[in-house]
C-alpha atoms as a PDB file:
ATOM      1  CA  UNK A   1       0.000   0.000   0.000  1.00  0.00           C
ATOM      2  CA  UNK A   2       1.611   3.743  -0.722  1.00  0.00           C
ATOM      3  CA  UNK A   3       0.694   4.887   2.812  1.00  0.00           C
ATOM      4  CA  UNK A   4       3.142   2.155   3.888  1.00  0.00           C
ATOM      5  CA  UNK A   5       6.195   3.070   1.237  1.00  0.00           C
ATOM      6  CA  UNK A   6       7.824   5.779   3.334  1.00  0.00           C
ATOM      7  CA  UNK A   7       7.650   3.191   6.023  1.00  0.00           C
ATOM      8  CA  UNK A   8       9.389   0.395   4.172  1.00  0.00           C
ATOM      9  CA  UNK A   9      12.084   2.663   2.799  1.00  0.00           C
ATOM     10  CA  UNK A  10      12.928   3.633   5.804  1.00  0.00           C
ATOM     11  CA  UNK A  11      13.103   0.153   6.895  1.00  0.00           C
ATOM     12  CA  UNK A  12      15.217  -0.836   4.255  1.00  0.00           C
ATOM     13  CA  UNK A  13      17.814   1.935   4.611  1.00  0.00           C
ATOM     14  CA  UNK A  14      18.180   1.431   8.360  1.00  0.00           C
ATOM     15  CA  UNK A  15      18.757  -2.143   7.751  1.00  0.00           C
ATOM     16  CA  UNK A  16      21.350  -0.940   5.055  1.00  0.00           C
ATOM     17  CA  UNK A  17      23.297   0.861   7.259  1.00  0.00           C
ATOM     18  CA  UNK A  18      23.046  -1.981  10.113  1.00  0.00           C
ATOM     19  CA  UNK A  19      24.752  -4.451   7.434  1.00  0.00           C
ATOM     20  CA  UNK A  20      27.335  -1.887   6.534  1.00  0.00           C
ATOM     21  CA  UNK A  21      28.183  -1.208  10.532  1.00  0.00           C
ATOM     22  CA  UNK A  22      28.518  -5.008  10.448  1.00  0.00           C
ATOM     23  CA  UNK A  23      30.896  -5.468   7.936  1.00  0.00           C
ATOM     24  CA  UNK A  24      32.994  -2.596   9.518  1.00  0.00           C
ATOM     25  CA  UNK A  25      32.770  -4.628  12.620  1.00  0.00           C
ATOM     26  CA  UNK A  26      33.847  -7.790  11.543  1.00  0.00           C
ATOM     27  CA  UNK A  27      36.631  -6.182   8.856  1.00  0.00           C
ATOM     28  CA  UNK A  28      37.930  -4.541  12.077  1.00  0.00           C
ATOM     29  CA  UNK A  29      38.230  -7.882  14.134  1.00  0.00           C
ATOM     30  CA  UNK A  30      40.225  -9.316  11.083  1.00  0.00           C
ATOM     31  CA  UNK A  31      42.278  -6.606  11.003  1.00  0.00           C
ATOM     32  CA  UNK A  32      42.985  -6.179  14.331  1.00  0.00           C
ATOM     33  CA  UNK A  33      43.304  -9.967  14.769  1.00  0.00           C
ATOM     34  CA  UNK A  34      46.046  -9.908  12.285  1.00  0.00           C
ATOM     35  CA  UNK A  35      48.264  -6.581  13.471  1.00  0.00           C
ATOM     36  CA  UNK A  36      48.651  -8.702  16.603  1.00  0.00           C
ATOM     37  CA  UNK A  37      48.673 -12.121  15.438  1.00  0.00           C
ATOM     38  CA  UNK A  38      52.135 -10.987  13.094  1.00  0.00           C
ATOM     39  CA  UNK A  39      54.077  -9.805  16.076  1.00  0.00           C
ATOM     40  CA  UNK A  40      53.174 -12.205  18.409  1.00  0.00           C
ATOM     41  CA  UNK A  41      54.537 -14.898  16.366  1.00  0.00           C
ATOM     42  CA  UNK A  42      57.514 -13.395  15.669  1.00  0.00           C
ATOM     43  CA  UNK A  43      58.154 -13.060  19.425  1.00  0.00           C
ATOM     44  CA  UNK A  44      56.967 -16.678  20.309  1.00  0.00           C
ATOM     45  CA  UNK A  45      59.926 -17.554  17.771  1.00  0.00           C
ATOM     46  CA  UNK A  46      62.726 -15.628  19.069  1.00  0.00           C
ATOM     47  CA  UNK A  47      61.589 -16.729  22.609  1.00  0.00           C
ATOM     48  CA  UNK A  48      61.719 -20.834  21.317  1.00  0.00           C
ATOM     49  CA  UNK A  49      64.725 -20.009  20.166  1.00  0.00           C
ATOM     50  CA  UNK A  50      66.232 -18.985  23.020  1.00  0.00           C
ATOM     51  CA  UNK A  51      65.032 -21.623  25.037  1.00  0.00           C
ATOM     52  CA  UNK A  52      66.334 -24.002  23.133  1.00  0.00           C
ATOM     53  CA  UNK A  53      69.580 -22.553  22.016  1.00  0.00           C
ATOM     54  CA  UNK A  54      70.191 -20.711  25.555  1.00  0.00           C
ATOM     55  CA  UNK A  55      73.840 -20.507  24.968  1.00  0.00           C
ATOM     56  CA  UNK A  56      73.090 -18.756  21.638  1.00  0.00           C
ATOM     57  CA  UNK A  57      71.008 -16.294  22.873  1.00  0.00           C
ATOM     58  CA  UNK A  58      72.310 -12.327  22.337  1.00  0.00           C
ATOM     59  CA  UNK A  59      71.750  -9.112  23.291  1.00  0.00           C
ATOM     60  CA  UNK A  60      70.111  -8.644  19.800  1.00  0.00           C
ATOM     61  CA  UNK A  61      67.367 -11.174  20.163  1.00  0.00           C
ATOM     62  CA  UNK A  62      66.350  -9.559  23.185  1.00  0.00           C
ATOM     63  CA  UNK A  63      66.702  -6.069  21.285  1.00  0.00           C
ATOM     64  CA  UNK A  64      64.413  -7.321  18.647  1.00  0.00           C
ATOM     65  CA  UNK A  65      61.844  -8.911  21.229  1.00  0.00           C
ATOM     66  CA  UNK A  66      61.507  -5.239  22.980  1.00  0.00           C
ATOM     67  CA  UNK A  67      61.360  -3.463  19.321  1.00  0.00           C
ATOM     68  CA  UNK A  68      58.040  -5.808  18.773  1.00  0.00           C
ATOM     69  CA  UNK A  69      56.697  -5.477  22.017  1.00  0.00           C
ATOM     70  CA  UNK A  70      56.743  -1.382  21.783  1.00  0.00           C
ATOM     71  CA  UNK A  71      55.135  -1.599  18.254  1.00  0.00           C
ATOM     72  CA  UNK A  72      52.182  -3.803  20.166  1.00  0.00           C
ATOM     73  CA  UNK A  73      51.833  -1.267  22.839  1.00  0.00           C
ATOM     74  CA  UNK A  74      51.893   1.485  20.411  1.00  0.00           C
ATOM     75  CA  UNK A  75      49.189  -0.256  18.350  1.00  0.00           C
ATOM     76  CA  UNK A  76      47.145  -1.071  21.411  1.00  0.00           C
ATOM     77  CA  UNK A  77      47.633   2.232  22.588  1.00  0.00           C
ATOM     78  CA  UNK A  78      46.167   4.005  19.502  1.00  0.00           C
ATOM     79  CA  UNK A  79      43.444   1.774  19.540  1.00  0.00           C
ATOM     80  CA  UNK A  80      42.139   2.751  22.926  1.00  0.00           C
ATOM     81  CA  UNK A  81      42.057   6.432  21.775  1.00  0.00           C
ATOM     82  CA  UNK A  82      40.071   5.256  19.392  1.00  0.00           C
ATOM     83  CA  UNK A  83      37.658   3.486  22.164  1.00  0.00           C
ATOM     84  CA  UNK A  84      37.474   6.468  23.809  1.00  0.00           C
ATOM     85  CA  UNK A  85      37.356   9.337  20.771  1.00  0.00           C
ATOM     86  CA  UNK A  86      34.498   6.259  20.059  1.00  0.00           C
ATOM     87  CA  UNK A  87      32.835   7.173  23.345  1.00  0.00           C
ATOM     88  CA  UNK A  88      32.926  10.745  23.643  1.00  0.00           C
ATOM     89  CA  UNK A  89      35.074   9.808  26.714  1.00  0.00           C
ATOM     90  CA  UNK A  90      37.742  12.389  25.438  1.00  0.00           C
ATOM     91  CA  UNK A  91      38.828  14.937  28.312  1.00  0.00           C
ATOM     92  CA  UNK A  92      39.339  18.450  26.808  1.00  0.00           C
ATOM     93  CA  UNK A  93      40.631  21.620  28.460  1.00  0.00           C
ATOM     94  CA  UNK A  94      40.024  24.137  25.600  1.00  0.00           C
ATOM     95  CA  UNK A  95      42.361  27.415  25.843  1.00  0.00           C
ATOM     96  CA  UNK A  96      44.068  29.698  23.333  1.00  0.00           C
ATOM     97  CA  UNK A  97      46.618  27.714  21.331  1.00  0.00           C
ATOM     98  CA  UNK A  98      49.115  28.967  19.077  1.00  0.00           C
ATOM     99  CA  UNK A  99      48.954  27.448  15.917  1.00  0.00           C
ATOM    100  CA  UNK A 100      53.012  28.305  15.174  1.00  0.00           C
ATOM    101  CA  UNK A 101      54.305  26.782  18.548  1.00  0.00           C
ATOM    102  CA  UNK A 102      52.884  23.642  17.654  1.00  0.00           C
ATOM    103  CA  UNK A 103      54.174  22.918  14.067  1.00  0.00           C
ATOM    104  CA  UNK A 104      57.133  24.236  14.636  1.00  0.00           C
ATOM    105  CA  UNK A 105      57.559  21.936  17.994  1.00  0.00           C
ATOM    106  CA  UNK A 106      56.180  18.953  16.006  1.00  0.00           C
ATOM    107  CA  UNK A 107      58.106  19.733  13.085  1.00  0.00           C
ATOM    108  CA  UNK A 108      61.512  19.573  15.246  1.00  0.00           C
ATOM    109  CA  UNK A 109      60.871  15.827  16.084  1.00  0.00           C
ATOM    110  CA  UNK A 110      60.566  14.920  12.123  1.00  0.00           C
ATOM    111  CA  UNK A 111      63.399  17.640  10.946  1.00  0.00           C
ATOM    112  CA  UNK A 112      65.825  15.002  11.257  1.00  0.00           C
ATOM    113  CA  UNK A 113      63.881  12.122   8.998  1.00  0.00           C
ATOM    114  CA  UNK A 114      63.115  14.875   6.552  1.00  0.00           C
ATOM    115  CA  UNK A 115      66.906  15.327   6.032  1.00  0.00           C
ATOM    116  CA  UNK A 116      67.246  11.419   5.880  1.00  0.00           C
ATOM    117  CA  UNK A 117      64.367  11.504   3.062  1.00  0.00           C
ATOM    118  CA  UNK A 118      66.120  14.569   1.551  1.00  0.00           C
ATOM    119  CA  UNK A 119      62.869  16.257   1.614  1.00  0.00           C
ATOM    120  CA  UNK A 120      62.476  20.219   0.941  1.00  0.00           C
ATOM    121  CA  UNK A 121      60.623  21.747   3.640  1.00  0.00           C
ATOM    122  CA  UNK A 122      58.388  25.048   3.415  1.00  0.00           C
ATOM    123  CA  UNK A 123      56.704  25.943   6.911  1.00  0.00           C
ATOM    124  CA  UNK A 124      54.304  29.714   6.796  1.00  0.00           C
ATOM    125  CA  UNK A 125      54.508  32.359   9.014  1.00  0.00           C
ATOM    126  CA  UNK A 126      52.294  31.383  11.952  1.00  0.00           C
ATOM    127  CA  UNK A 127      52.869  34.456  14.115  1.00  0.00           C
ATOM    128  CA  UNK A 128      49.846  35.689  16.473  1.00  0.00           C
ATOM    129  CA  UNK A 129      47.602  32.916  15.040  1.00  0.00           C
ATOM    130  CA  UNK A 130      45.625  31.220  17.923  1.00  0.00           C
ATOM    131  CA  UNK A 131      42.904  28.742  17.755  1.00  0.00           C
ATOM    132  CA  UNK A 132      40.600  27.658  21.085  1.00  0.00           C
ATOM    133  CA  UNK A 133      41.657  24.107  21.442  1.00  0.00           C
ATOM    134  CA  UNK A 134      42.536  21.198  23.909  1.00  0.00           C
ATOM    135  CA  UNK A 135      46.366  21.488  22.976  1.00  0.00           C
ATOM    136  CA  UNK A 136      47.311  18.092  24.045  1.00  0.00           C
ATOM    137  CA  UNK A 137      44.969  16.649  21.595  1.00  0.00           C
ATOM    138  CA  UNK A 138      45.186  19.283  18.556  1.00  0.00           C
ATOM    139  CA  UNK A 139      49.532  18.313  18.978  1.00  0.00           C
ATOM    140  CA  UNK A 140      48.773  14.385  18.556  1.00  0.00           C
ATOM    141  CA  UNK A 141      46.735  15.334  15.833  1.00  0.00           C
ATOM    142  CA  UNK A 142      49.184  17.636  14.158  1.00  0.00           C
ATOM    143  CA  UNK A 143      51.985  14.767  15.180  1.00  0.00           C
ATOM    144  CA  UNK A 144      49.952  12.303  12.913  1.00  0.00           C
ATOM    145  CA  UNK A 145      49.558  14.051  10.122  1.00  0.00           C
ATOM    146  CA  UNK A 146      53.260  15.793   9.980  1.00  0.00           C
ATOM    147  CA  UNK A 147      54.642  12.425  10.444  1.00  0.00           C
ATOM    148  CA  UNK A 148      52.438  10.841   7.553  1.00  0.00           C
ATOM    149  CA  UNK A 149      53.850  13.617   5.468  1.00  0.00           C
ATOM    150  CA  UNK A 150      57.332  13.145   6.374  1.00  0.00           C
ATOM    151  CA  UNK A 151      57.177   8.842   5.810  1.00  0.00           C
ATOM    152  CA  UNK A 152      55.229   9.164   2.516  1.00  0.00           C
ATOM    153  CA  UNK A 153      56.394  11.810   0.793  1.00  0.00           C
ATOM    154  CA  UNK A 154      58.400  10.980  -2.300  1.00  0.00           C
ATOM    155  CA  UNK A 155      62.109  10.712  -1.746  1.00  0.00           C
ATOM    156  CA  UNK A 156      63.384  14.127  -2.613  1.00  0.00           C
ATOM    157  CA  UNK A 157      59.816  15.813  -2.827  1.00  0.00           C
ATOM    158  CA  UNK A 158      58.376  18.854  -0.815  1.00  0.00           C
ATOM    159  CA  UNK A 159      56.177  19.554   1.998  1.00  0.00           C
ATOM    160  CA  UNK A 160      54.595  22.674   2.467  1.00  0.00           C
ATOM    161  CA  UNK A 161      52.697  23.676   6.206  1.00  0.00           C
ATOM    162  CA  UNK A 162      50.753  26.538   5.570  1.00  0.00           C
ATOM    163  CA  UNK A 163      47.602  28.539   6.569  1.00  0.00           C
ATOM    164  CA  UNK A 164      44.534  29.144   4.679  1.00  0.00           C
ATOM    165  CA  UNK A 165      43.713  33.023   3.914  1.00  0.00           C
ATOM    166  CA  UNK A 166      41.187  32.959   6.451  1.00  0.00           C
ATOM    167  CA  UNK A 167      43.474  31.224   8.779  1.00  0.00           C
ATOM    168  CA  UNK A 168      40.890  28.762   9.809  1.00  0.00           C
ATOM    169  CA  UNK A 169      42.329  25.842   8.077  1.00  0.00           C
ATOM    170  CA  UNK A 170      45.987  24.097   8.881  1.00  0.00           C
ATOM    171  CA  UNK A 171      47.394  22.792   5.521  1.00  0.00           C
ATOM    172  CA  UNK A 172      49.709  20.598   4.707  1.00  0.00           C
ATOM    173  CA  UNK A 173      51.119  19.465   0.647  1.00  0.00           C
ATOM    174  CA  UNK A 174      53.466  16.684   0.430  1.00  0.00           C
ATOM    175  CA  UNK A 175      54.424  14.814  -2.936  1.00  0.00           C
ATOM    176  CA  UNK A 176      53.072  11.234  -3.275  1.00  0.00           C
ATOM    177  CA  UNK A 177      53.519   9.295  -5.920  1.00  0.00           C
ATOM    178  CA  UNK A 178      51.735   6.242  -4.780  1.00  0.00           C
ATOM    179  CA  UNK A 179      48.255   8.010  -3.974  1.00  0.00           C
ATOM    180  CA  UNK A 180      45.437   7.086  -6.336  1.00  0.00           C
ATOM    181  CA  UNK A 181      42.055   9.369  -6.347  1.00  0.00           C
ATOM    182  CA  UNK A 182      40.379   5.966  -5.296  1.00  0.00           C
ATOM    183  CA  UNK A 183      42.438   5.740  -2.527  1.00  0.00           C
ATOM    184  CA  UNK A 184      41.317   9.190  -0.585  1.00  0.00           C
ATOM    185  CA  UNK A 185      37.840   6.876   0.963  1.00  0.00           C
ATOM    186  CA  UNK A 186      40.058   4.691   2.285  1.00  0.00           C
ATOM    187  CA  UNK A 187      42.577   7.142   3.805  1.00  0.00           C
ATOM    188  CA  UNK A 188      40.657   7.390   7.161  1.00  0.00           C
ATOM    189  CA  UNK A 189      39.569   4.122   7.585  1.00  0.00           C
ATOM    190  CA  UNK A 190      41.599   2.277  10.624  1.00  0.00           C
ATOM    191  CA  UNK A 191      44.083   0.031   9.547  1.00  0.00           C
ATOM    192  CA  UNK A 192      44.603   0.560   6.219  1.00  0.00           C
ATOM    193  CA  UNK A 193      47.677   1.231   4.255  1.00  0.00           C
ATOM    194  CA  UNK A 194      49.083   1.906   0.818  1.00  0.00           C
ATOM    195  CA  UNK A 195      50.178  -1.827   0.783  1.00  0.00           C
ATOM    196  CA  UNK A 196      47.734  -4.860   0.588  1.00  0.00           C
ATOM    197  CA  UNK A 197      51.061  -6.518   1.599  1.00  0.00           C
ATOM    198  CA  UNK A 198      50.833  -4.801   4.847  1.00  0.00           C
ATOM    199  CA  UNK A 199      54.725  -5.562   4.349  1.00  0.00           C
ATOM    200  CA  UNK A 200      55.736  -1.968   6.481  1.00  0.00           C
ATOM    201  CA  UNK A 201      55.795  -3.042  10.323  1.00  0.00           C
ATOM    202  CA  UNK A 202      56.662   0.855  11.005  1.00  0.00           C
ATOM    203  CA  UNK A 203      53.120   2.007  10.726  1.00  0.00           C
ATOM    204  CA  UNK A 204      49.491  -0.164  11.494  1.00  0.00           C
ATOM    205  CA  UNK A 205      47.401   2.027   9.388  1.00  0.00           C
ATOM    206  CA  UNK A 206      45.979   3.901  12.616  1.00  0.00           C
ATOM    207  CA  UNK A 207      47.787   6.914  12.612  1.00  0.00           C
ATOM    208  CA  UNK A 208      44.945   9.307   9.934  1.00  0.00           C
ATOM    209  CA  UNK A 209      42.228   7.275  12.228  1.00  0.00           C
ATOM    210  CA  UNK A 210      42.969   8.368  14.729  1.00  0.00           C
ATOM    211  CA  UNK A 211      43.979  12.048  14.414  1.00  0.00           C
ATOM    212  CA  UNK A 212      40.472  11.762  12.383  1.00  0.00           C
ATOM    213  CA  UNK A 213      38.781  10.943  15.285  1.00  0.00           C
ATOM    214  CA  UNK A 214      40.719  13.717  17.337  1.00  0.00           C
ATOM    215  CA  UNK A 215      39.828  16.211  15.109  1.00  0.00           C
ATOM    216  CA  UNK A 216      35.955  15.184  15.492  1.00  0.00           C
ATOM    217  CA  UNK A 217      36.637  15.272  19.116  1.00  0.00           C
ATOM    218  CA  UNK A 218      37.981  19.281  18.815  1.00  0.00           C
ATOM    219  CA  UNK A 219      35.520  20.475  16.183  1.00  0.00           C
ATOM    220  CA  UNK A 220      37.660  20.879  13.728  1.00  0.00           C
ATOM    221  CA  UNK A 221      37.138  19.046  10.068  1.00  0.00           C
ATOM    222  CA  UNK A 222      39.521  16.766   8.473  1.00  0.00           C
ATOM    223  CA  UNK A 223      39.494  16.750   4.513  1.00  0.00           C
ATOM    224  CA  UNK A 224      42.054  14.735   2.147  1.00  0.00           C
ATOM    225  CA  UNK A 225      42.338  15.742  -1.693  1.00  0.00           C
ATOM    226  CA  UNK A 226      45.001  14.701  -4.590  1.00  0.00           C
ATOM    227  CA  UNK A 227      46.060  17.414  -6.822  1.00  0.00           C
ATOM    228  CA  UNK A 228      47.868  16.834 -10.781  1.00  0.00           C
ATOM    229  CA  UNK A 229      48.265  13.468  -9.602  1.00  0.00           C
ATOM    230  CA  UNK A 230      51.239  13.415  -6.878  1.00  0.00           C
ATOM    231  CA  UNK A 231      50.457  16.364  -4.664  1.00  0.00           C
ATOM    232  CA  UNK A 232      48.950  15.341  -1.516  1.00  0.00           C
ATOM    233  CA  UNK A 233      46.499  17.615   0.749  1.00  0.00           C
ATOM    234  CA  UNK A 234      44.808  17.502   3.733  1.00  0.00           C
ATOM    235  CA  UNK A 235      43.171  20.276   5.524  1.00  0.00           C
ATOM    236  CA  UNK A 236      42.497  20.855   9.331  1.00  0.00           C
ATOM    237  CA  UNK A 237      39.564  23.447   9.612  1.00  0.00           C
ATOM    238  CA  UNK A 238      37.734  24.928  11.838  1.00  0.00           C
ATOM    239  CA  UNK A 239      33.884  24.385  11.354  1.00  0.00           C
END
C-alpha cells in the first residue's frame, strides 16, 4: 500500500546501514586480529629459540623482542584512543593555542627524517595565530599528520605547512607518488595502508584514524584531496 512506502524505505535503509556497521565490525576484528597475530609470532619464535639454544642467545634477540613489544603497545595504545574518541570519553581543556608553537615543535621531532628523506621543507609564518583548542589533543593530531607527510612523501619531494587566507584551516602538501584518487575513501579508515602486503611493520594504518577521530573530538574538520596526480592535501579546519 503507498501509505506504507515511506515506512518500508525507511526500513530498508536502516537495515542498510546496520549491514554496513557489520561489515565494519567484523573487517575490524580481522584486522585487528592480524596486526597482533604478526608480532606475536615473531616473538613466540625468538623466545623458542632462546630456550632451546640458551647458549646462543644475544643481546640482539632480546633487542628485537623489545622493538616488537613497543610496536604492540603502540598499536594497542592508539586503539584505545580510538575506544574512547568512540565514546565521547575524550577529556578536553580548551584554551588559546598557538597554531606556530605547535608545528614548529612537532616539526623539530621529524626535521631530522626529513633530512634522511632529503625532503624540501616550506613551513608559513604562523605568528599571532591562535585557535581555542585542547592542545594536548590538537599536537597528537598535528603529530599524525606531519609524520604521515614526512614517511610518505616521495624521496626528494616537498612539503609545504601553511595557513589558509582565512586562517581557519591548517594545511599541509606533500608529494606522493603512490596516492590514487580511489584511494582518498580509504585514507581514514583504521588500519589501512598503501600496501595490501601490509609488508611496512613501522606504521598499522591507525595513525589518519585516529587524528580523524581527534579532530571530530575538537571540532575541527579533516578533509584529504590529490592534486595533478602526486600532490597530496589535507586540511584541518575549523567548522
Amino acid at each position: 500500500p503507498a501509505e506504507l512506502r515511506p515506512i518500508a524505505k525507511q526500513l530498508h535503509e536502516l537495515f542498510s546501514r546496520l549491514q554496513k556497521s557489520f561489515e565494519r565490525e567484523r573487517q575490524f576484528s580481522a584486522d585487528v586480529s592480524h596486526e597482533l597475530r604478526t608480532p606475536i609470532s615473531a616473538m613466540l619464535n625468538i623466545a623458542e629459540v632462546g630456550i632451546k639454544w640458551k647458549e646462543e642467545a644475544s643481546k640482539q634477540d632480546y633487542e628485537a623482542i623489545r622493538a616488537i613489544a613497543e610496536e604492540m603497545q603502540h598499536t594497542v595504545s592508539q586503539l584505545m584512543d580510538l575506544s574512547r574518541a568512540d565514546s565521547g570519553e575524550l577529556e578536553l581543556f580548551i584554551e588559546p593555542v598557538s597554531i606556530g608553537e605547535v608545528v614548529h615543535s612537532t616539526w623539530n621531532r621529524y626535521e631530522a627524517k626529513s633530512v634522511e628523506r632529503n625532503l624540501n621543507v616550506s613551513l608559513a609564518d604562523f605568528e599571532g595565530i591562535l585557535w581555542d583548542l585542547d592542545r594536548s589533543l590538537f599536537e597528537r593530531v598535528v603529530d599524525n599528520l606531519i609524520e604521515n607527510a614526512v614517511c610518505y612523501s616521495t624521496e626528494g619531494g616537498d612539503i609545504e605547512i601553511s595557513m589558509s587566507s582565512e586562517q581557519t584551516s591548517l594545511i599541509i602538501r606533500n608529494q606522493c607518488s603512490g596516492l590514487k584518487e580511489s584511494d582518498l575513501d580509504k585514507l581514514f579508515h583504521r588500519f589501512w595502508r598503501n600496501d595490501s602486503a601490509r609488508s611496512s611493520s613501522m606504521h598499522s594504518g591507525l595513525g589518519l584514524s585516529v587524528a580523524a577521530a581527534f579532530a571530530r573530538g575538537l571540532g575541527l574538520r579533516l578533509e584529504a584531496s590529490l592534486e595533478s596526480g602526486d600532490i597530496f592535501e589535507i586540511r584541518l579546519t575549523q567548522h
